[in-house]
N, C-alpha and C. Protein backbone atom coordinates (compact mmCIF):
# COMPACT_ATOMS: atom_id res chain seq x y z
N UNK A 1 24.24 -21.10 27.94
CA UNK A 1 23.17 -22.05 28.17
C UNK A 1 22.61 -21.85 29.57
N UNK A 2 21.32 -22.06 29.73
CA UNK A 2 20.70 -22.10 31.21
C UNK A 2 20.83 -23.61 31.71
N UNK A 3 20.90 -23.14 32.91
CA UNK A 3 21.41 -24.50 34.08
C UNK A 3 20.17 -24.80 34.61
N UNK A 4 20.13 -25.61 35.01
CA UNK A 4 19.07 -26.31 35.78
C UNK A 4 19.42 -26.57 37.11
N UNK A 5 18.95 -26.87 38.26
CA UNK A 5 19.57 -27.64 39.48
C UNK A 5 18.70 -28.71 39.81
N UNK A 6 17.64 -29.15 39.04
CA UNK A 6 16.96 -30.13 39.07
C UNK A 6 17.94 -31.19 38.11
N UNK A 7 17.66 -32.46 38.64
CA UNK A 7 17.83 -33.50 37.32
C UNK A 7 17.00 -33.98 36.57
N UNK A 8 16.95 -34.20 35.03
CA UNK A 8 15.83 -34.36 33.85
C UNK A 8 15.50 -32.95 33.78
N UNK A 9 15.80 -31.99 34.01
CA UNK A 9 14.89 -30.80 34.01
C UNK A 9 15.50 -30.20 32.39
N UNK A 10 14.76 -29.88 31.38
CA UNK A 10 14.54 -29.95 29.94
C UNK A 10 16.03 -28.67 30.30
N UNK A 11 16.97 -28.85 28.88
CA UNK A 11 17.76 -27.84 29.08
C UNK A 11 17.90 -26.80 27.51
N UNK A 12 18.16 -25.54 27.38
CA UNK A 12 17.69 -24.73 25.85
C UNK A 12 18.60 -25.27 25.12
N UNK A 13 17.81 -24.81 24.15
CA UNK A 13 18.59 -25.22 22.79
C UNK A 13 18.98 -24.08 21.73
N UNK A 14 19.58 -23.96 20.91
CA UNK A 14 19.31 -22.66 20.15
C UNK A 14 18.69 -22.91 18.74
N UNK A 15 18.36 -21.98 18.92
CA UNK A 15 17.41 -21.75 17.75
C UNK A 15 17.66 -22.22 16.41
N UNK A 16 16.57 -22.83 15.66
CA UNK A 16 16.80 -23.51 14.58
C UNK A 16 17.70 -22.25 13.29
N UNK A 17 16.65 -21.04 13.59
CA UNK A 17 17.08 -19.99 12.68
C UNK A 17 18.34 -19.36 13.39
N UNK A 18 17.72 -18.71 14.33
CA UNK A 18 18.81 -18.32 14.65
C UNK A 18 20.14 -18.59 16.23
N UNK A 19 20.82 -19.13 15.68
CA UNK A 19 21.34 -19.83 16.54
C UNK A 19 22.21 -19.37 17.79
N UNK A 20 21.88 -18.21 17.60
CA UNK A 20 22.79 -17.20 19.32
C UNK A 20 21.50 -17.43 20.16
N UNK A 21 20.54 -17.66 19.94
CA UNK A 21 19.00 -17.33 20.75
C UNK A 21 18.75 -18.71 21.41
N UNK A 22 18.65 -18.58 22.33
CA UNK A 22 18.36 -19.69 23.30
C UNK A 22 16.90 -20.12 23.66
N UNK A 23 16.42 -21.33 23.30
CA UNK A 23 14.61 -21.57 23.39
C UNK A 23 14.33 -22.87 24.03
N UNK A 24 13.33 -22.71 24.54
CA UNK A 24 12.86 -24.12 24.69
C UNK A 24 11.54 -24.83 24.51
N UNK A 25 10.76 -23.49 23.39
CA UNK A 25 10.06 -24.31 22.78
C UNK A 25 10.17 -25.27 21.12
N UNK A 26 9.71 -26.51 20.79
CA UNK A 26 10.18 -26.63 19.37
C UNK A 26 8.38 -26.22 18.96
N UNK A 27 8.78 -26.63 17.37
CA UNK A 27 7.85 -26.74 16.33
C UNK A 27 7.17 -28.25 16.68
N UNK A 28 5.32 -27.61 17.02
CA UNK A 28 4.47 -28.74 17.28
C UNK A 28 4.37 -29.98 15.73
N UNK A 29 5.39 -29.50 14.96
CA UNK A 29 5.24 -30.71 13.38
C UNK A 29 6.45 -31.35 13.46
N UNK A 30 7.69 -30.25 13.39
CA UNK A 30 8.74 -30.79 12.74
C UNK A 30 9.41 -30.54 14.06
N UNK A 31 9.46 -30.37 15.04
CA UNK A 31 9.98 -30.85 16.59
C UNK A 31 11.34 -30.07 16.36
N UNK A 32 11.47 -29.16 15.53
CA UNK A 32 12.43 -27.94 14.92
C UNK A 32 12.79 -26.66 16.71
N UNK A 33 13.87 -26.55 17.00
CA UNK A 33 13.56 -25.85 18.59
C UNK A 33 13.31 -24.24 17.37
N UNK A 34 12.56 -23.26 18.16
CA UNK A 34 12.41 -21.63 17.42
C UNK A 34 11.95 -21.24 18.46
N UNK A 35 12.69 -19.67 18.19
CA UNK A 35 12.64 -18.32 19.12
C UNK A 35 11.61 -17.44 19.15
N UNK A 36 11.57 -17.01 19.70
CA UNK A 36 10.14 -15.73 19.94
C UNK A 36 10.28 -15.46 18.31
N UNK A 37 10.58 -15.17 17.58
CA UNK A 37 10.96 -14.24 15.98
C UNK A 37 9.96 -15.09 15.30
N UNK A 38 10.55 -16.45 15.27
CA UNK A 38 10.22 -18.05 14.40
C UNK A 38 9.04 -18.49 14.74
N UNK A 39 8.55 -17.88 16.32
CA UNK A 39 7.29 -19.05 16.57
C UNK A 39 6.49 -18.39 15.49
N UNK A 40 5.43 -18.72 15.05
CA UNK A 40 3.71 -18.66 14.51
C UNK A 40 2.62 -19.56 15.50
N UNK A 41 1.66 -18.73 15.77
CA UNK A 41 0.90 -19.06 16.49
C UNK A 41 -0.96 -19.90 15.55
N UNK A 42 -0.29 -21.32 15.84
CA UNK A 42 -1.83 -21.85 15.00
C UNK A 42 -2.74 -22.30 15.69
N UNK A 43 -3.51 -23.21 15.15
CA UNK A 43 -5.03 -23.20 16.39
C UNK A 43 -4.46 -25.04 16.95
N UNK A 44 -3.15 -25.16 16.28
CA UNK A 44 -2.69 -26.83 17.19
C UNK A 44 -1.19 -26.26 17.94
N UNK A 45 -1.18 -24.94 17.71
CA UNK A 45 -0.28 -24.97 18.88
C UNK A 45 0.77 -24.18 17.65
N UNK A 46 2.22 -23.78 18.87
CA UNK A 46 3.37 -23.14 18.20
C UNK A 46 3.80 -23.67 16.57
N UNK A 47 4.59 -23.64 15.50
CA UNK A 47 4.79 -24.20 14.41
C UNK A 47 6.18 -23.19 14.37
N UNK A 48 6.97 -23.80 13.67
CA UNK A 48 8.01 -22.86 12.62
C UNK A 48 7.36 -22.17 11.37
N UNK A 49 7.83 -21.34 10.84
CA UNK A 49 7.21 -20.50 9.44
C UNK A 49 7.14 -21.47 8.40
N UNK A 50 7.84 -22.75 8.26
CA UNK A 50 8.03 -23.56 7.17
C UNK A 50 6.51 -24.13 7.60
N UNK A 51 6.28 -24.75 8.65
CA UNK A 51 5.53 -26.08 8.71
C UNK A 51 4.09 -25.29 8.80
N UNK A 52 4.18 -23.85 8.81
CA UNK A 52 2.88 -22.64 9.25
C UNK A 52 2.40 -22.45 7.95
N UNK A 53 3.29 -22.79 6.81
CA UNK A 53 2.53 -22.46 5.46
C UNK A 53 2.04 -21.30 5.95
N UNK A 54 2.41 -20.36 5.73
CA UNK A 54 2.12 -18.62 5.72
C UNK A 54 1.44 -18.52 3.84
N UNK A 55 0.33 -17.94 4.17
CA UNK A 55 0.12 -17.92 2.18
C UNK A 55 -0.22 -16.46 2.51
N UNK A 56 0.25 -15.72 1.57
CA UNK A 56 -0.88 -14.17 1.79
C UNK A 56 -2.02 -14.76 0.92
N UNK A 57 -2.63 -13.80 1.51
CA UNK A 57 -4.71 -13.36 1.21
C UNK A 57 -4.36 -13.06 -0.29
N UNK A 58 -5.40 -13.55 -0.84
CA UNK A 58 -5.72 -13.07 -2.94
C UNK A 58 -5.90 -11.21 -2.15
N UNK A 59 -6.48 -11.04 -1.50
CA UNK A 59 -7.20 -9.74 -1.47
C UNK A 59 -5.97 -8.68 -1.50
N UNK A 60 -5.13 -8.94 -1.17
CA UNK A 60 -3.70 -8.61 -0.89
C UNK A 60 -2.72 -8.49 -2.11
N UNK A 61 -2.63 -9.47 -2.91
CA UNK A 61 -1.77 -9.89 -3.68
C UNK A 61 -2.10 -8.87 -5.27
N UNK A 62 -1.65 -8.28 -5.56
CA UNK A 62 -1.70 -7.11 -6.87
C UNK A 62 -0.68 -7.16 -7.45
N UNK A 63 -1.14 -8.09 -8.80
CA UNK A 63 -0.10 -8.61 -9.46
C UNK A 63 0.20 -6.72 -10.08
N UNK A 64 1.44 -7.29 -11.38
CA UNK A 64 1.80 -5.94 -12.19
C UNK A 64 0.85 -5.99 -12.82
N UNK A 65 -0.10 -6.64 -13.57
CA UNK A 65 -0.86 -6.13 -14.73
C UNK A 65 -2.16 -5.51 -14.19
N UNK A 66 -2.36 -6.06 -13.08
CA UNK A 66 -3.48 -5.69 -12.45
C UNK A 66 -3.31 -4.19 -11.97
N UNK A 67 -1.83 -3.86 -11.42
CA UNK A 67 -1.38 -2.54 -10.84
C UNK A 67 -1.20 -1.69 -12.09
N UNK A 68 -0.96 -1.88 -13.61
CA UNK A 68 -0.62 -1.44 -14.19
C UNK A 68 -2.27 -1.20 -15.23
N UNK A 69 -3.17 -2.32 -15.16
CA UNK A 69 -4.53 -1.77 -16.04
C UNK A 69 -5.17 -0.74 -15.05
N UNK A 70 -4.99 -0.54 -13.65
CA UNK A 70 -5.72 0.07 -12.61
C UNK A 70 -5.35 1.69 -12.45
N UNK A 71 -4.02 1.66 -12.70
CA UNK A 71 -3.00 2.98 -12.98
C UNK A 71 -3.40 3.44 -13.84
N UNK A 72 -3.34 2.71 -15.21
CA UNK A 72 -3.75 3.41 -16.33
C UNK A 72 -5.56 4.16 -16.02
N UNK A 73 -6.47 3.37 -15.85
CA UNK A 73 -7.82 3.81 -15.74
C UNK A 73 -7.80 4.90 -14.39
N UNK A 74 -7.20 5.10 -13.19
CA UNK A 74 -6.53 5.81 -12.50
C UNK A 74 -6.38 7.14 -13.32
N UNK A 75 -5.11 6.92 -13.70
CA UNK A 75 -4.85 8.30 -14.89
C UNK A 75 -5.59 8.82 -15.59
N UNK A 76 -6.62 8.36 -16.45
CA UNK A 76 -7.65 8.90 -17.19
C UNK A 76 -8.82 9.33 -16.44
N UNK A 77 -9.04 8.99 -15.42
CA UNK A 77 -10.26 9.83 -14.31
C UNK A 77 -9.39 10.79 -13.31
N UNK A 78 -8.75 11.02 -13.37
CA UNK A 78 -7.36 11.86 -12.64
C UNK A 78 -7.48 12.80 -13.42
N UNK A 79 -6.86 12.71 -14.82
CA UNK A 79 -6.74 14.26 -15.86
C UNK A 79 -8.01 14.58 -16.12
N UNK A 80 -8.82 13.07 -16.52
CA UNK A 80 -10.11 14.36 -16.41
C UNK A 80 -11.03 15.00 -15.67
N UNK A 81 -10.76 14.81 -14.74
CA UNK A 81 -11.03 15.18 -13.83
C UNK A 81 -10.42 16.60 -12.93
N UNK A 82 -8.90 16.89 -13.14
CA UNK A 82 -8.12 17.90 -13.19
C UNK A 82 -8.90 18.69 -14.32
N UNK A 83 -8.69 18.14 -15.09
CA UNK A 83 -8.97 19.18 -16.71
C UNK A 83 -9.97 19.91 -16.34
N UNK A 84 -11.31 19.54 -16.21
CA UNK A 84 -12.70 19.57 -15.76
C UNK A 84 -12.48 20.77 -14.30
N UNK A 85 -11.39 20.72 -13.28
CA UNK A 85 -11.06 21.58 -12.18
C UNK A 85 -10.38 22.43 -12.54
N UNK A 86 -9.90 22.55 -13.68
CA UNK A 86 -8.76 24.11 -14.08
C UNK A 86 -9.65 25.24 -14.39
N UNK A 87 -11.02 24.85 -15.07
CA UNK A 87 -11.72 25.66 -15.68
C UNK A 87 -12.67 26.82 -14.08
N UNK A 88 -12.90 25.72 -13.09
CA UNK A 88 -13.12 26.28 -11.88
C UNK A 88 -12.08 26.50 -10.72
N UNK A 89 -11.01 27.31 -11.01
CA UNK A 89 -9.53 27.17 -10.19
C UNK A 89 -9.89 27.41 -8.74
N UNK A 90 -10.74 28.79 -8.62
CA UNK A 90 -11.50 28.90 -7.42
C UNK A 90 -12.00 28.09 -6.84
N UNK A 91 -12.20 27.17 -6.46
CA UNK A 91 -12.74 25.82 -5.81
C UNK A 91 -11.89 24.47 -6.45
N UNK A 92 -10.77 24.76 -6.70
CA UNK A 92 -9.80 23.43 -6.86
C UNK A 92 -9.74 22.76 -5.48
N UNK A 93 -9.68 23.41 -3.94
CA UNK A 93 -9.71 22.82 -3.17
C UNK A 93 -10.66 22.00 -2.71
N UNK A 94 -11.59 21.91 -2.90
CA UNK A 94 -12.87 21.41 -2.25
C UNK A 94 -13.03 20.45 -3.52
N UNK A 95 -13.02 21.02 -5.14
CA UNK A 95 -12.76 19.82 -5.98
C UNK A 95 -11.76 19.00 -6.20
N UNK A 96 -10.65 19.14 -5.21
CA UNK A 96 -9.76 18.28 -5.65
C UNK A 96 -10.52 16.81 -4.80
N UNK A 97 -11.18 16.96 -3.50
CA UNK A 97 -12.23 15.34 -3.05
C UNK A 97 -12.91 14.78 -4.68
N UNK A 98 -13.17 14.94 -4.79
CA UNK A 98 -14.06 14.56 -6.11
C UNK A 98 -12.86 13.81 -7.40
N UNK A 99 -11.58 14.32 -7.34
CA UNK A 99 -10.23 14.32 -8.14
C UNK A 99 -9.97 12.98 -7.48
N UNK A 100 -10.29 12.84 -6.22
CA UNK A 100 -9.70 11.03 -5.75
C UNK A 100 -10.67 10.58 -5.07
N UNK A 101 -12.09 10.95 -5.25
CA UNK A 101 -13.03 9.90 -5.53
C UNK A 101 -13.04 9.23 -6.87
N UNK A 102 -12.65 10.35 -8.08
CA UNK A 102 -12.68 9.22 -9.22
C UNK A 102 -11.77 8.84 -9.84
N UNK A 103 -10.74 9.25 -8.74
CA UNK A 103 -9.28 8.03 -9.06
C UNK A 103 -9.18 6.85 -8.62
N UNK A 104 -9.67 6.85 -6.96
CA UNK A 104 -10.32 5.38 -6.61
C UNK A 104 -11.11 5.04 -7.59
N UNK A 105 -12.36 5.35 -7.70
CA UNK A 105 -13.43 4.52 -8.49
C UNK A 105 -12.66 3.96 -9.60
N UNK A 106 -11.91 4.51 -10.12
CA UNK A 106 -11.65 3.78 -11.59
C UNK A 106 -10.49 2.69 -11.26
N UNK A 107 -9.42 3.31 -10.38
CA UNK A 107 -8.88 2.11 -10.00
C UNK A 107 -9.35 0.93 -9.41
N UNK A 108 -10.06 0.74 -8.58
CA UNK A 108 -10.33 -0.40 -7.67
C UNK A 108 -11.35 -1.71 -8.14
N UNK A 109 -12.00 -1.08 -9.16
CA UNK A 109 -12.57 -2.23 -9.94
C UNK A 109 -11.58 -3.04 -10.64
N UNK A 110 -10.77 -1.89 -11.48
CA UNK A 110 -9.76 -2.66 -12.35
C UNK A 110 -8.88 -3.41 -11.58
N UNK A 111 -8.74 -3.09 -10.51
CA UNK A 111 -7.76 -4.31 -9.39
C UNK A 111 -8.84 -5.02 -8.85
N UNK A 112 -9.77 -5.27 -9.33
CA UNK A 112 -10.73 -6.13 -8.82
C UNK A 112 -10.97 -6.12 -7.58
N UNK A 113 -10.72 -4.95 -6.96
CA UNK A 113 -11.64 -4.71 -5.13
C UNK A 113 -10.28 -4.85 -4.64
N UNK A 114 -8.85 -5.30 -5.49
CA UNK A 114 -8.03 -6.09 -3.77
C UNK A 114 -6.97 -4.18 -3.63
N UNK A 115 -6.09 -4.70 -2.12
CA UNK A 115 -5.62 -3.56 -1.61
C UNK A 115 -4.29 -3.64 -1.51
N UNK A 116 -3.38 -3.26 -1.45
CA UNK A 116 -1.77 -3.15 -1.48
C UNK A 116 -1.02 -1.56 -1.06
N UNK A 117 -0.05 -1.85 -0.37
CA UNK A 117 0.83 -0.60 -0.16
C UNK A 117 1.42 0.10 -2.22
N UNK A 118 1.76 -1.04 -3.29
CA UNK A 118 2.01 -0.16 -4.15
C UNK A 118 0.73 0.01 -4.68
N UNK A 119 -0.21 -0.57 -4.65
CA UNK A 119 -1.94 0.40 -5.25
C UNK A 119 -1.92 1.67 -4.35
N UNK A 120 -1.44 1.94 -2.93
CA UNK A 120 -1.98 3.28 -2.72
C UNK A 120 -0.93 4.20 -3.37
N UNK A 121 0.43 3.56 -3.50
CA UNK A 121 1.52 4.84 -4.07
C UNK A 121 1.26 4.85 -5.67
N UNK A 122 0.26 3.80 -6.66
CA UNK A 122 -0.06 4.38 -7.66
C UNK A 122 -1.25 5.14 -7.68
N UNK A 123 -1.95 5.02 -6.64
CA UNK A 123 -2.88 6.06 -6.37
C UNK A 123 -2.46 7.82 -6.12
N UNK A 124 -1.37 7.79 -5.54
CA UNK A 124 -0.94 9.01 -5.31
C UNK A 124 -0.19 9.33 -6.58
N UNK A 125 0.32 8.68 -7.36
CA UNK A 125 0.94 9.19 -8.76
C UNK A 125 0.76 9.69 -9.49
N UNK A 126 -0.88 8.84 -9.47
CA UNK A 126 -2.00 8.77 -10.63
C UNK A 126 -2.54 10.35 -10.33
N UNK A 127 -2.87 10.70 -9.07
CA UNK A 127 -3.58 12.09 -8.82
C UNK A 127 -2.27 12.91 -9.16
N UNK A 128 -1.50 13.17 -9.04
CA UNK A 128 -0.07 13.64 -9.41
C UNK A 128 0.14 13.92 -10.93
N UNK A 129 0.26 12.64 -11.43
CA UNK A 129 0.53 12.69 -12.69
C UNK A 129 -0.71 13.55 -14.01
N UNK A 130 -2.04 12.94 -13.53
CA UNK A 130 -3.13 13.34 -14.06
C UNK A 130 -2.95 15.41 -14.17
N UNK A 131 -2.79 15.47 -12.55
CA UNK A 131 -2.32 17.15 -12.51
C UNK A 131 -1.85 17.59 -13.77
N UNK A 132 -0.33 17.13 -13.71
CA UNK A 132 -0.09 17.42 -14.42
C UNK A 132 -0.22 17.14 -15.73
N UNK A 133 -0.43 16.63 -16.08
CA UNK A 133 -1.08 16.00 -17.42
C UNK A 133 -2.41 17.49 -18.14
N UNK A 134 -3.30 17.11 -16.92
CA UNK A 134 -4.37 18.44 -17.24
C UNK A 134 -3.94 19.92 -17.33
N UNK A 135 -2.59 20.54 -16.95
CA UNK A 135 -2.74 21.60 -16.56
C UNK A 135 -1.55 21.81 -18.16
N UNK A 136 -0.96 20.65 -18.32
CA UNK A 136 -0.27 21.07 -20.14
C UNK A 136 -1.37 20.97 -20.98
N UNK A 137 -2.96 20.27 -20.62
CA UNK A 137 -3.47 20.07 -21.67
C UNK A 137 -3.96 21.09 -21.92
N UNK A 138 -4.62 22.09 -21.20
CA UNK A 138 -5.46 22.99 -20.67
C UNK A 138 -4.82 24.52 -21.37
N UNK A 139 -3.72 24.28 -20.94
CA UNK A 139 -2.35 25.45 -21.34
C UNK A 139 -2.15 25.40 -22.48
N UNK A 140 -1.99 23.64 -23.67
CA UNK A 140 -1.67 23.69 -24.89
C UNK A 140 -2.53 24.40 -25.41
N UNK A 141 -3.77 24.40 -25.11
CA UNK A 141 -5.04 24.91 -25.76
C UNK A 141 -5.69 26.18 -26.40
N UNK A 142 -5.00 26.78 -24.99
CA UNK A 142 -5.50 27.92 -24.14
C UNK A 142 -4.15 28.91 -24.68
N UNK A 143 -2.98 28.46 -24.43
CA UNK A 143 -1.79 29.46 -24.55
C UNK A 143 -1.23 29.58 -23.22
N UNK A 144 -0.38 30.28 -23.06
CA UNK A 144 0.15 30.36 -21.71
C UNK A 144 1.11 29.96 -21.04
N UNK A 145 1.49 29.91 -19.75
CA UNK A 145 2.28 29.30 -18.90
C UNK A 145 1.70 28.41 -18.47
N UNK A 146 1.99 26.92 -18.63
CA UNK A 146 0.80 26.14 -17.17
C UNK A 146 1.15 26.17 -15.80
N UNK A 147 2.53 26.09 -15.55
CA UNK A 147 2.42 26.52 -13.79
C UNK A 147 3.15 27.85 -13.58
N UNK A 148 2.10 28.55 -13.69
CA UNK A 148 3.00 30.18 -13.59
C UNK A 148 2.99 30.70 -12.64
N UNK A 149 1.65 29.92 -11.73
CA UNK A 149 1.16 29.98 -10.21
C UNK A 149 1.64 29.17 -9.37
N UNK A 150 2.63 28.83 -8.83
CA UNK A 150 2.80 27.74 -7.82
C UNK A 150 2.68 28.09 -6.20
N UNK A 151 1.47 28.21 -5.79
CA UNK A 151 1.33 28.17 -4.33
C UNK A 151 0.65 26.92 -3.36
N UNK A 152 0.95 26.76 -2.36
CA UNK A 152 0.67 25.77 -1.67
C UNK A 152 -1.03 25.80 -1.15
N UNK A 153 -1.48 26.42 -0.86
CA UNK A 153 -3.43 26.31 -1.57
C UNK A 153 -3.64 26.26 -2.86
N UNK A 154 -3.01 26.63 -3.69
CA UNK A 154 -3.92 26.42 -5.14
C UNK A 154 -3.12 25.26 -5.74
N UNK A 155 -2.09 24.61 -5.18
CA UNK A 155 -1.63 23.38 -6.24
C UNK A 155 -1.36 22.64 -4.86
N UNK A 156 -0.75 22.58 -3.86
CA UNK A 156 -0.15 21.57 -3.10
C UNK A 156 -1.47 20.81 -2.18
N UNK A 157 -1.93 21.95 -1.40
CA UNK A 157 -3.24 21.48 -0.84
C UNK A 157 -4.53 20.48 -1.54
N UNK A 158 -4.76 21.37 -2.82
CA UNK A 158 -5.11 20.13 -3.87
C UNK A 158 -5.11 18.72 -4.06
N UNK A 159 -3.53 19.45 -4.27
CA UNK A 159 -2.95 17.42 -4.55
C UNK A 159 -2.92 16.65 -3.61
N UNK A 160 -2.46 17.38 -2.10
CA UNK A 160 -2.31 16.17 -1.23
C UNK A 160 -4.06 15.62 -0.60
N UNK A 161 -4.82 16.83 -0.98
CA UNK A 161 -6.09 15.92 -0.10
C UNK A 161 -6.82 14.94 -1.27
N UNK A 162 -6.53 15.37 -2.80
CA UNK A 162 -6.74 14.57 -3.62
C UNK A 162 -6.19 12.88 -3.68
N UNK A 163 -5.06 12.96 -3.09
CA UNK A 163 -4.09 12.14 -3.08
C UNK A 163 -4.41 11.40 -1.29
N UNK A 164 -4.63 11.83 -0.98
CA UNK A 164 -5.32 11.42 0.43
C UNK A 164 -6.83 10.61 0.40
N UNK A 165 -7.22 11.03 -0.17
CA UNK A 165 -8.94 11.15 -0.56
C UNK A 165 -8.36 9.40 -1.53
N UNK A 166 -7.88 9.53 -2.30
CA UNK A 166 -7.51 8.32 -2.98
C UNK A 166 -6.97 6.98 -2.61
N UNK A 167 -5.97 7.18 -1.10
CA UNK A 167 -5.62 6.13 -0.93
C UNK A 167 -6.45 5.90 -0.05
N UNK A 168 -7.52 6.93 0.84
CA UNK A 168 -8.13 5.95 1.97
C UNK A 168 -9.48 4.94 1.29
N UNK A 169 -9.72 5.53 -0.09
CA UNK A 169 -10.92 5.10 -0.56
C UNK A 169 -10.59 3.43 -1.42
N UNK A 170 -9.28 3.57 -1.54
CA UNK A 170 -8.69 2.21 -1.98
C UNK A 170 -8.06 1.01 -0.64
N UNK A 171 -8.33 1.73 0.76
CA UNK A 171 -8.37 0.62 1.67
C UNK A 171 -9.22 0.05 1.59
């Protein structure tokens, strides 16, 4: 505990949460003492997290069905969009931008405009998955091996700026 050498002079308390931490401010509602961790800063002053009502933003919040109708429409502008790039392999790089422009586009309506850390990792799946998806479809068709080529310009570079291209367009 801190000492004082004044008398009346306010002395710490520990922390409502956590109680090794020594404070001396409380909660401007519930008069609760909280530590640097606990404060929240509102427009009447310090609060605890309880009395701060923390809500996340709708814009934020991506339920499963919403992540899961957005994925799906995702996937189907992904393969076809791959499919549509196998036939021009020579410029897969420069078409793979176009591969997650219209993986965003199709996702982000179906999530209704909002943004999330798992919308960008089904964004990167979706360009992923679609790949591959197009390159068995392409192959069933056609005959062949579908990845008989695996080099890092003609498949990796692809995917990741495709996959890049996708999540910044879904911030």
């Amino acid at each position: 505990m801190i000492t004082h050498s004044e008398p009346g002079a306010p002395s710490a308390e520990a922390c409502f949460n956590h109680p090794r931490r020594e404070t001396m401010v409380h909660c401007g509602k519930c008069d609760r003492p909280i530590c640097v961790k606990c404060m929240v800063q509102t427009p009447v002053g310090m609060r605890c997290r309880d009395c701060a009502q923390l809500k996340r933003l709708p814009q934020f919040d991506v339920g499963l069905p919403l992540l899961a109708r957005a994925s799906a429409g995702g996937l189907a502008a992904a393969t076809v969009s791959w499919l549509l790039i196998t036939y021009v392999s020579y410029l897969s790089f420069f078409a793979a931008i176009v591969v997650g422009f219209a993986a965003a586009a199709a996702m982000s309506p179906l999530a209704k405009r909002r943004t999330s850390r798992p919308l960008e990792v089904a964004a990167v799946s979706v360009v992923i998955c679609g790949y591959i998806i197009a390159r068995y479809a392409r192959f069933a068709l056609l005959g062949g091996v579908p990845f008989e080529r695996l080099d890092t310009v003609g498949v990796i570079l692809p995917l990741a700026l495709a996959s890049f291209i996708a999540v910044v367009r879904l911030r």
